[in-house]
C-alpha atoms as a PDB file:
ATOM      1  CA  UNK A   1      48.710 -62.743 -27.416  1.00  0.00           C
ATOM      2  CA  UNK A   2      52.275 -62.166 -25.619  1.00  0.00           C
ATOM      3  CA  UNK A   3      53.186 -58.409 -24.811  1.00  0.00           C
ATOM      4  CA  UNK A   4      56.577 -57.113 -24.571  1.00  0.00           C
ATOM      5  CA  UNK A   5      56.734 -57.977 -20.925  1.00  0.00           C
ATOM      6  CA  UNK A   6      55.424 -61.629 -21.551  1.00  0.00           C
ATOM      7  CA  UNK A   7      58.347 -62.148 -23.902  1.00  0.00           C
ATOM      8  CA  UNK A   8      61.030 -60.748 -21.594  1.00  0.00           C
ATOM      9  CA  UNK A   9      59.548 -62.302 -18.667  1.00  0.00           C
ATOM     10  CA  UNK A  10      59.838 -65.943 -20.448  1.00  0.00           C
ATOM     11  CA  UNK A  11      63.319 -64.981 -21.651  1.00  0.00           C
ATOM     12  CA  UNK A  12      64.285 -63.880 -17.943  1.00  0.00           C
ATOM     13  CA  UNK A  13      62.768 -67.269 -16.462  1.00  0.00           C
ATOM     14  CA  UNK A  14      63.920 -69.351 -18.839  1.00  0.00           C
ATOM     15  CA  UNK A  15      67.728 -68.207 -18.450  1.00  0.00           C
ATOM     16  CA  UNK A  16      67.409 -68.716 -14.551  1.00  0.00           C
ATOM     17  CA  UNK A  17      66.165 -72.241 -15.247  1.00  0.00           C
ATOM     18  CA  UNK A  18      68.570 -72.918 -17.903  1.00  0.00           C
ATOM     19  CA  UNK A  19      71.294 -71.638 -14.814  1.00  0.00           C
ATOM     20  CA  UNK A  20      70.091 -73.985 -12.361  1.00  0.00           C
ATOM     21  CA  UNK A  21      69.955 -76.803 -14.525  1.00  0.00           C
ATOM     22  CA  UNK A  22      73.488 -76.673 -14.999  1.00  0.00           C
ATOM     23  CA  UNK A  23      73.269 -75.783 -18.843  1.00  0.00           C
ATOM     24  CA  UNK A  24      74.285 -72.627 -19.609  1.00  0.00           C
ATOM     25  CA  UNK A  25      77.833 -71.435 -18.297  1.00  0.00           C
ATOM     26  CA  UNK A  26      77.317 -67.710 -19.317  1.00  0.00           C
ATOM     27  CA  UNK A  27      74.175 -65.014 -19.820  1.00  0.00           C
ATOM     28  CA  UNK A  28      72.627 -62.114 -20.348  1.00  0.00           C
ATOM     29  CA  UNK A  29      69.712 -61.250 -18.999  1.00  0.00           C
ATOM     30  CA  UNK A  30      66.897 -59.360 -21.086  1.00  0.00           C
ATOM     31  CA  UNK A  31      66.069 -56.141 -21.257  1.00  0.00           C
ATOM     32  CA  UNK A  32      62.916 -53.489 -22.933  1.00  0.00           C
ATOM     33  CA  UNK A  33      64.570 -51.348 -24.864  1.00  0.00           C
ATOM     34  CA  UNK A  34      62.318 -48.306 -25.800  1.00  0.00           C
ATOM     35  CA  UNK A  35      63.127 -46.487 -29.217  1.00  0.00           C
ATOM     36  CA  UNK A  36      60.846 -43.650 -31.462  1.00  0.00           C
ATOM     37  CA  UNK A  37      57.735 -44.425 -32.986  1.00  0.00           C
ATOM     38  CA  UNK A  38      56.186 -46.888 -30.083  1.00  0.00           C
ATOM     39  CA  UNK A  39      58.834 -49.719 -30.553  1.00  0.00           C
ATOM     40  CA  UNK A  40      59.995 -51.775 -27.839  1.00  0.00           C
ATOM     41  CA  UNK A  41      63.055 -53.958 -28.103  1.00  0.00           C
ATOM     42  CA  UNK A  42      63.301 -57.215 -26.248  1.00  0.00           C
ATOM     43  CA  UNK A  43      67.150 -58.320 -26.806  1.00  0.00           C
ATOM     44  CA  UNK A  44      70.555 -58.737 -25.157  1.00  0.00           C
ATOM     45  CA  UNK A  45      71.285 -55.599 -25.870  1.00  0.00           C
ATOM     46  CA  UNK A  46      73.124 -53.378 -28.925  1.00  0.00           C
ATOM     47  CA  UNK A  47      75.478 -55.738 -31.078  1.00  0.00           C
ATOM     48  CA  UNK A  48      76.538 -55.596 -34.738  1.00  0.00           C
ATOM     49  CA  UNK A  49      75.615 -58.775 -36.090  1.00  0.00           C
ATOM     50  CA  UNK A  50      76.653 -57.862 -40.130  1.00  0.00           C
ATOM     51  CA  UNK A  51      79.347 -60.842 -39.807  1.00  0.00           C
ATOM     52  CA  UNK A  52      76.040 -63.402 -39.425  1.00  0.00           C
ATOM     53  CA  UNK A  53      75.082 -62.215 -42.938  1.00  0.00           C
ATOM     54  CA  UNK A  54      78.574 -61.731 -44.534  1.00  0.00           C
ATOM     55  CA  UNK A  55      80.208 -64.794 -46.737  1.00  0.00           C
ATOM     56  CA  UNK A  56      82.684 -66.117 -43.985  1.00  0.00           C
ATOM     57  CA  UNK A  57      83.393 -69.369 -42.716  1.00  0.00           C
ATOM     58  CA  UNK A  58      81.209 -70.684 -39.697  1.00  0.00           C
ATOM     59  CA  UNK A  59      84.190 -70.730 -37.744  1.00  0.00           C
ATOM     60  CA  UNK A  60      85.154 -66.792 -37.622  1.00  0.00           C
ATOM     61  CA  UNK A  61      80.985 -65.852 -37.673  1.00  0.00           C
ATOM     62  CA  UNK A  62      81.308 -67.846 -34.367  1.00  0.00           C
ATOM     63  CA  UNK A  63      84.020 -66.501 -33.002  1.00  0.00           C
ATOM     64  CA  UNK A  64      83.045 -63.027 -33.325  1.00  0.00           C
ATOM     65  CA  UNK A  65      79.415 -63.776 -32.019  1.00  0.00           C
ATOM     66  CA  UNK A  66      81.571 -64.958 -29.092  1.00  0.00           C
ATOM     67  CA  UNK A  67      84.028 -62.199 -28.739  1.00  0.00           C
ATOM     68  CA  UNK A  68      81.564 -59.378 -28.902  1.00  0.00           C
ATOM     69  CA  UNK A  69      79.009 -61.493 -26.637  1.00  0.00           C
ATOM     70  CA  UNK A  70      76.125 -61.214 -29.470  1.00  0.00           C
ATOM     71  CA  UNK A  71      73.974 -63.753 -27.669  1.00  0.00           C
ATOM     72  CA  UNK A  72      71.417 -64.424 -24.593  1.00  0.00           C
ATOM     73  CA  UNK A  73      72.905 -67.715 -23.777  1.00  0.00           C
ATOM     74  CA  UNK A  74      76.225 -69.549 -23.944  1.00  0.00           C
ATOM     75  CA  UNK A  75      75.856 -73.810 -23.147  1.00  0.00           C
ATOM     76  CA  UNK A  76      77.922 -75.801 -21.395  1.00  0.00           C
ATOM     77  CA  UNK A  77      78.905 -76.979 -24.655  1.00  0.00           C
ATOM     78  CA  UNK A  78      79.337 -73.472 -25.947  1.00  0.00           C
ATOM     79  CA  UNK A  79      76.469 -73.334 -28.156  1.00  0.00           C
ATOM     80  CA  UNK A  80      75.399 -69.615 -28.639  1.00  0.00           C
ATOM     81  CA  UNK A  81      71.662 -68.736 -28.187  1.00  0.00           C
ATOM     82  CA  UNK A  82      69.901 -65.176 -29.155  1.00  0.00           C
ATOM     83  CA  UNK A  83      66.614 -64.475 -28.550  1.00  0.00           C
ATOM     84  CA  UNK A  84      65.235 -60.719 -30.558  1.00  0.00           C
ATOM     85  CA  UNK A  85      62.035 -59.355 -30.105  1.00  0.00           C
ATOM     86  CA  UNK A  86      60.681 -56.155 -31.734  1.00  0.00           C
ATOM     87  CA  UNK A  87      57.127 -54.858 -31.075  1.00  0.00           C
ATOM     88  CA  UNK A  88      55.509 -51.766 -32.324  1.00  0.00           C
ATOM     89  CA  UNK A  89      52.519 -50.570 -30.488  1.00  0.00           C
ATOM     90  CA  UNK A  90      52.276 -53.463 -28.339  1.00  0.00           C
ATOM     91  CA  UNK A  91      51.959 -55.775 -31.619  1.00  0.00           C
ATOM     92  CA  UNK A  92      54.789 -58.263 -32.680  1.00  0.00           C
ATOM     93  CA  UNK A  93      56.640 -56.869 -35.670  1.00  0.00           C
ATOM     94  CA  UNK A  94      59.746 -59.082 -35.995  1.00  0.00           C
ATOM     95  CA  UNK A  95      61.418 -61.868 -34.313  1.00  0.00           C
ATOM     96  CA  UNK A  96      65.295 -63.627 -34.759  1.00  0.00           C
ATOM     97  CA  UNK A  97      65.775 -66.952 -32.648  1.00  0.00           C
ATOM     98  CA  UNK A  98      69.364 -68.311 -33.603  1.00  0.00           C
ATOM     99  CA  UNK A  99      71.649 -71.053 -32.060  1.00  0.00           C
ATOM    100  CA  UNK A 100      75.129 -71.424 -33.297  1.00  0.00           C
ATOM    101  CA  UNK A 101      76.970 -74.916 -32.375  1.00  0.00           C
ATOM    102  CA  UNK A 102      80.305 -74.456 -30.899  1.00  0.00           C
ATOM    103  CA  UNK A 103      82.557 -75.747 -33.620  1.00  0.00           C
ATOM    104  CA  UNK A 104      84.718 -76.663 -31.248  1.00  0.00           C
ATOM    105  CA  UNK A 105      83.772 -79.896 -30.002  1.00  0.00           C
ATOM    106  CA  UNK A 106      86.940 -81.732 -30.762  1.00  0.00           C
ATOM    107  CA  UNK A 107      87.697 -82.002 -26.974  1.00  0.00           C
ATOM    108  CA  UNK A 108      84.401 -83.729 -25.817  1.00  0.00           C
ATOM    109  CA  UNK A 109      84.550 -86.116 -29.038  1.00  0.00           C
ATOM    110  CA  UNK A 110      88.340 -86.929 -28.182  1.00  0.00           C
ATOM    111  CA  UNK A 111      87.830 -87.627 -24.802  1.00  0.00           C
ATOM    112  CA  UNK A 112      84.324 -88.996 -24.615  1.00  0.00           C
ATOM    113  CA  UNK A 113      84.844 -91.298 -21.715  1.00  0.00           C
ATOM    114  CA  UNK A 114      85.424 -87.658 -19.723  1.00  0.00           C
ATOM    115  CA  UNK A 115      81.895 -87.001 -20.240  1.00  0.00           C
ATOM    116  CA  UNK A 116      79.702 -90.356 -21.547  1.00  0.00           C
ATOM    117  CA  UNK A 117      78.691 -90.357 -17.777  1.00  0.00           C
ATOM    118  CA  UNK A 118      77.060 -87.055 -17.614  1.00  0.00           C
ATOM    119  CA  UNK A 119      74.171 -86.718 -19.291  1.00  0.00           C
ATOM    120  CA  UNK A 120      74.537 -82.572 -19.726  1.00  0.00           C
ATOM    121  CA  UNK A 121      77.305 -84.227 -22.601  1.00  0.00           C
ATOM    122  CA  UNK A 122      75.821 -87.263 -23.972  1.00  0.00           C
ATOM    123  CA  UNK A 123      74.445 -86.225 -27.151  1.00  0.00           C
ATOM    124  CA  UNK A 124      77.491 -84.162 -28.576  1.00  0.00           C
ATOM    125  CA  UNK A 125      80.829 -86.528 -27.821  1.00  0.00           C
ATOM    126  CA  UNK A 126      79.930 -88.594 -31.046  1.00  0.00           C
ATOM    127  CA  UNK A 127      82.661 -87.735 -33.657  1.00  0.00           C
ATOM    128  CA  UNK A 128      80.004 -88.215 -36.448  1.00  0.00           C
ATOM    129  CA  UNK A 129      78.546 -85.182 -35.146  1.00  0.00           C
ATOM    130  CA  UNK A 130      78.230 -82.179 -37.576  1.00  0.00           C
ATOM    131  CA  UNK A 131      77.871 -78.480 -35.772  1.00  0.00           C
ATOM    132  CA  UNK A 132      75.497 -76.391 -37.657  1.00  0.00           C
ATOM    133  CA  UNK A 133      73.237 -73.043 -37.022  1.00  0.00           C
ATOM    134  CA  UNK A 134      69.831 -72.989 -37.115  1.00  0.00           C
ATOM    135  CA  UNK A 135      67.277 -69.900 -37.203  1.00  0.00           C
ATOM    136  CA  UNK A 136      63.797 -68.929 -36.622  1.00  0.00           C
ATOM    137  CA  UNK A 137      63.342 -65.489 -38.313  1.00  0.00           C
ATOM    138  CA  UNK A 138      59.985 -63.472 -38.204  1.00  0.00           C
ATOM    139  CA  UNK A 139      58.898 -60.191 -40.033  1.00  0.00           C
ATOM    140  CA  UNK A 140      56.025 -58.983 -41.021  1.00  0.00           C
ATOM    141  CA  UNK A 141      57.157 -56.156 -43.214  1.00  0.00           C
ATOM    142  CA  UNK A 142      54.897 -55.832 -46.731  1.00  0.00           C
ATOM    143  CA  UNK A 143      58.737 -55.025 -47.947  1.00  0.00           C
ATOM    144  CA  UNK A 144      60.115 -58.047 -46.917  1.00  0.00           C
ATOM    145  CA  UNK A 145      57.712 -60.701 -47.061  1.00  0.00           C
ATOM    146  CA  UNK A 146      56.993 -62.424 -50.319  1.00  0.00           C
ATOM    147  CA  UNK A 147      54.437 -65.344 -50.047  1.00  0.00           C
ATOM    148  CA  UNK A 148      56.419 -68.988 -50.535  1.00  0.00           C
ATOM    149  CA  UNK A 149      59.829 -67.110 -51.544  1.00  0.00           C
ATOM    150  CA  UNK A 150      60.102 -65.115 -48.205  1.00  0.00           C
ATOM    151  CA  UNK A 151      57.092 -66.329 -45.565  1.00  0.00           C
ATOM    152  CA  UNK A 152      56.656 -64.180 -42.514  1.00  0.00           C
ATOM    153  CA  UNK A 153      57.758 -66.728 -39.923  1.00  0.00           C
ATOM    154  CA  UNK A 154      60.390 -69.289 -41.436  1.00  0.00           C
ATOM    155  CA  UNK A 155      63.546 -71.628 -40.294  1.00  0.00           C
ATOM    156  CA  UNK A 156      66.603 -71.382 -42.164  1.00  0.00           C
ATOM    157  CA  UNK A 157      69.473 -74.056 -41.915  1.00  0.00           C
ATOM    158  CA  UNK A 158      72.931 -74.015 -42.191  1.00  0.00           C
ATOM    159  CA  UNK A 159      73.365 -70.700 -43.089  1.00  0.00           C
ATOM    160  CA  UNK A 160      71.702 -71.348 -46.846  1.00  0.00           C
ATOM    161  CA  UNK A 161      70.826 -68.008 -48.357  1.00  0.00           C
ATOM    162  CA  UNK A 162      67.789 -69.519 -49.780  1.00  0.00           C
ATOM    163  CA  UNK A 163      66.620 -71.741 -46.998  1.00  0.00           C
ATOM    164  CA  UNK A 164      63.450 -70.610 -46.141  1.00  0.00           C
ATOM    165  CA  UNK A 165      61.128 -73.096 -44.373  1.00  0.00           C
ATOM    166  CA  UNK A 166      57.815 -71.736 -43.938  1.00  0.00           C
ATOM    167  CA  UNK A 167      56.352 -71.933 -39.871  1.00  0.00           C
ATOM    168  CA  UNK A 168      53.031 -71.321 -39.083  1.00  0.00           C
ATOM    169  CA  UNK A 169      53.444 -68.862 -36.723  1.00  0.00           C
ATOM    170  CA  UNK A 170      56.269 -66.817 -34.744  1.00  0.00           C
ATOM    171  CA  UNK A 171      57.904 -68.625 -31.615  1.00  0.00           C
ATOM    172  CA  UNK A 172      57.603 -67.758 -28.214  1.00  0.00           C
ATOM    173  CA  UNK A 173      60.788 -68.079 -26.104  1.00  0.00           C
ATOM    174  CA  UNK A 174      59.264 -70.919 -24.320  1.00  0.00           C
ATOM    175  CA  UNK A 175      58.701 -72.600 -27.522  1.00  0.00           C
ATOM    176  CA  UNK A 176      62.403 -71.753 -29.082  1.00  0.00           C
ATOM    177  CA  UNK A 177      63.953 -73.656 -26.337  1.00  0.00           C
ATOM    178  CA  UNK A 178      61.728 -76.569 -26.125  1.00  0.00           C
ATOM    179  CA  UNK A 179      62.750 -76.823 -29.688  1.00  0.00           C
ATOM    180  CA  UNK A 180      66.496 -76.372 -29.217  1.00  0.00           C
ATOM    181  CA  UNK A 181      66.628 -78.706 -25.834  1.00  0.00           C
ATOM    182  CA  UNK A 182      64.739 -81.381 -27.301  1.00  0.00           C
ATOM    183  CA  UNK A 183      66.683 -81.970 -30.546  1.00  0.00           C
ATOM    184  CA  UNK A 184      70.041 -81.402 -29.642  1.00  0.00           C
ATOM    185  CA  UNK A 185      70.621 -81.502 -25.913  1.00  0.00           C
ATOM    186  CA  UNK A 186      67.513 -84.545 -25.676  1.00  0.00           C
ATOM    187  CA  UNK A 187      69.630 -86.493 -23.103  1.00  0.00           C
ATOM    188  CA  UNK A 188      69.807 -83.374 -20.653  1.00  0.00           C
ATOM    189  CA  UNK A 189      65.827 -82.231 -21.441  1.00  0.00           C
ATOM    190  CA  UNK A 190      64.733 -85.484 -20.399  1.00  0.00           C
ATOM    191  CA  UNK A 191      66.619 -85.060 -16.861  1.00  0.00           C
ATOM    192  CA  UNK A 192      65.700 -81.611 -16.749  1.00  0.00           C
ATOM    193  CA  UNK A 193      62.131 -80.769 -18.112  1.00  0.00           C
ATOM    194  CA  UNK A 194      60.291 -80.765 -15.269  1.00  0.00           C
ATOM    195  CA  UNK A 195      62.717 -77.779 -13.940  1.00  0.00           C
ATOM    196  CA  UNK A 196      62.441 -75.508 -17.020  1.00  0.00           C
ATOM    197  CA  UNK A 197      58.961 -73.770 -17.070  1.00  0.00           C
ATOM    198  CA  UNK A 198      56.831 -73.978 -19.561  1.00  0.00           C
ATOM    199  CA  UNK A 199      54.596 -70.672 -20.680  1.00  0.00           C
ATOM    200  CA  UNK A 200      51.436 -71.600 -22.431  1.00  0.00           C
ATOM    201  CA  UNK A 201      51.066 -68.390 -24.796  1.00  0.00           C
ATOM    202  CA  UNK A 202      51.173 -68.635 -28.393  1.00  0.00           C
ATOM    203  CA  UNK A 203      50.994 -65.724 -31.524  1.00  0.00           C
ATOM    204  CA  UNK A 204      48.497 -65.959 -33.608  1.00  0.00           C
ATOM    205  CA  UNK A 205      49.112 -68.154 -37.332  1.00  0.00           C
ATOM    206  CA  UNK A 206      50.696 -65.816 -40.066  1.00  0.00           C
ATOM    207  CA  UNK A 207      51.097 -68.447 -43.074  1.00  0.00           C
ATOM    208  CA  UNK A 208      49.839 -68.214 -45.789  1.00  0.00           C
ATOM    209  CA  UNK A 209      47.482 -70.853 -47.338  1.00  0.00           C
ATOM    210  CA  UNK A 210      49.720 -71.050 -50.412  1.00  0.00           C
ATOM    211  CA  UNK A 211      52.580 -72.136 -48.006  1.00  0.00           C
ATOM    212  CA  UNK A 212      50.676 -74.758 -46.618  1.00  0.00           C
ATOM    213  CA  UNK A 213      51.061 -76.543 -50.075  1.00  0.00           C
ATOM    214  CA  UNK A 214      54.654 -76.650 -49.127  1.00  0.00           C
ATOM    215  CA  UNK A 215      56.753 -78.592 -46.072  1.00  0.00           C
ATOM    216  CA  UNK A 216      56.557 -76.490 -43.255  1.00  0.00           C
ATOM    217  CA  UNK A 217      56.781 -76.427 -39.598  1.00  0.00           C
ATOM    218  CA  UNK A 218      54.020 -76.706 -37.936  1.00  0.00           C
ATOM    219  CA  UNK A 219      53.591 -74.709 -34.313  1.00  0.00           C
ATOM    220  CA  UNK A 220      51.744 -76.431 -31.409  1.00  0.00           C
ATOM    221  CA  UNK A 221      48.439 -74.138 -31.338  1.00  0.00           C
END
């Protein structure tokens, strides 16, 4: 089962890879933050991130993620990434994996023979492109979680209020990555996946069987 260390370890290595690969223009590199009652904090540091939650448009939530550098990881592209770990005792107690589109990506789409050659580019200078935010949240709380309506571990699209896709387990930062690399930069992973290391531990299942009924996401075990 991954420690606090583990976690910040994979977040540290996975940052220098993302570096030399050329994919990530700007960072932050993780720290342990210690706080009362045996809770360690694996994050980018203190930031206010009410605007996520507040009913704004995508544009100014990015913008202020931006200004106030509320992220691990800014892309080439300038994609946001946060990775947010909180243990208690040693044992995972919630998790927020987020990666916010640039919605600016009028000047790769306008000028697409600037970039069709490099492959770091090559899957966002369609125009039919549509930026959206994505989110793996985790929390084991008995006063948050309600079985189907609010699973422990769970991907929410788009922003949706409601949009609660069950997962079978937390994420790892390894696995967070491999997600986001694969689906939206696919052109660049397939150049580059053999220079981004790959950790091999996993948390243990948290959904429920009554979840199972449902779509979910499914976590490679």
């Amino acid at each position: 089962m991954p420690t606090p260390e583990n976690i910040r370890l994979q977040v540290e290595r996975l940052t220098a890879d993302l570096i030399k690969c050329s994919l990530c223009e700007e960072q932050k590199f993780p720290s342990i933050r210690e706080e009362p009652s045996n809770i360690k904090k694996i994050d980018f540091g203190k930031s206010d991130l009410s605007i996520v939650l507040k009913n704004e448009p995508y544009q100014k939530i990015y913008n202020e993620l931006l200004r106030t550098q509320a992220y691990n990881l800014r892309m080439i592209d300038g994609a946001l990434i946060q990775l947010m770990y909180t243990f208690q005792n040693n044992s995972l107690q919630s998790h927020r994996l987020a990666f916010f589109p640039s919605p600016y990506l009028e000047e790769f789409q306008n000028n697409p023979e600037i970039y069709e050659e490099d492959s770091i580019y090559a899957d966002i200078i369609k125009k039919n492109i549509v930026p959206f935010p994505l989110r793996f949240d985790f929390n084991c709380s008995e006063e948050i979680v309600r079985i189907v309506d609010h699973p422990q571990s769970h991907l929410t699209l788009g922003q949706y209020k409601n949009c609660r896709i069950p997962v079978s387990a937390p994420l790892t930062p390894s696995m967070f990555i491999d997600f986001i690399l694969r689906n939206f930069y696919n052109t660049a992973y397939n150049k580059f996946s053999d220079k981004i290391r790959k950790h091999n531990e996993v948390f243990a299942n948290t959904i429920h069987n009554l979840e199972k009924g449902l779509s979910y996401v499914q976590l490679p075990l």
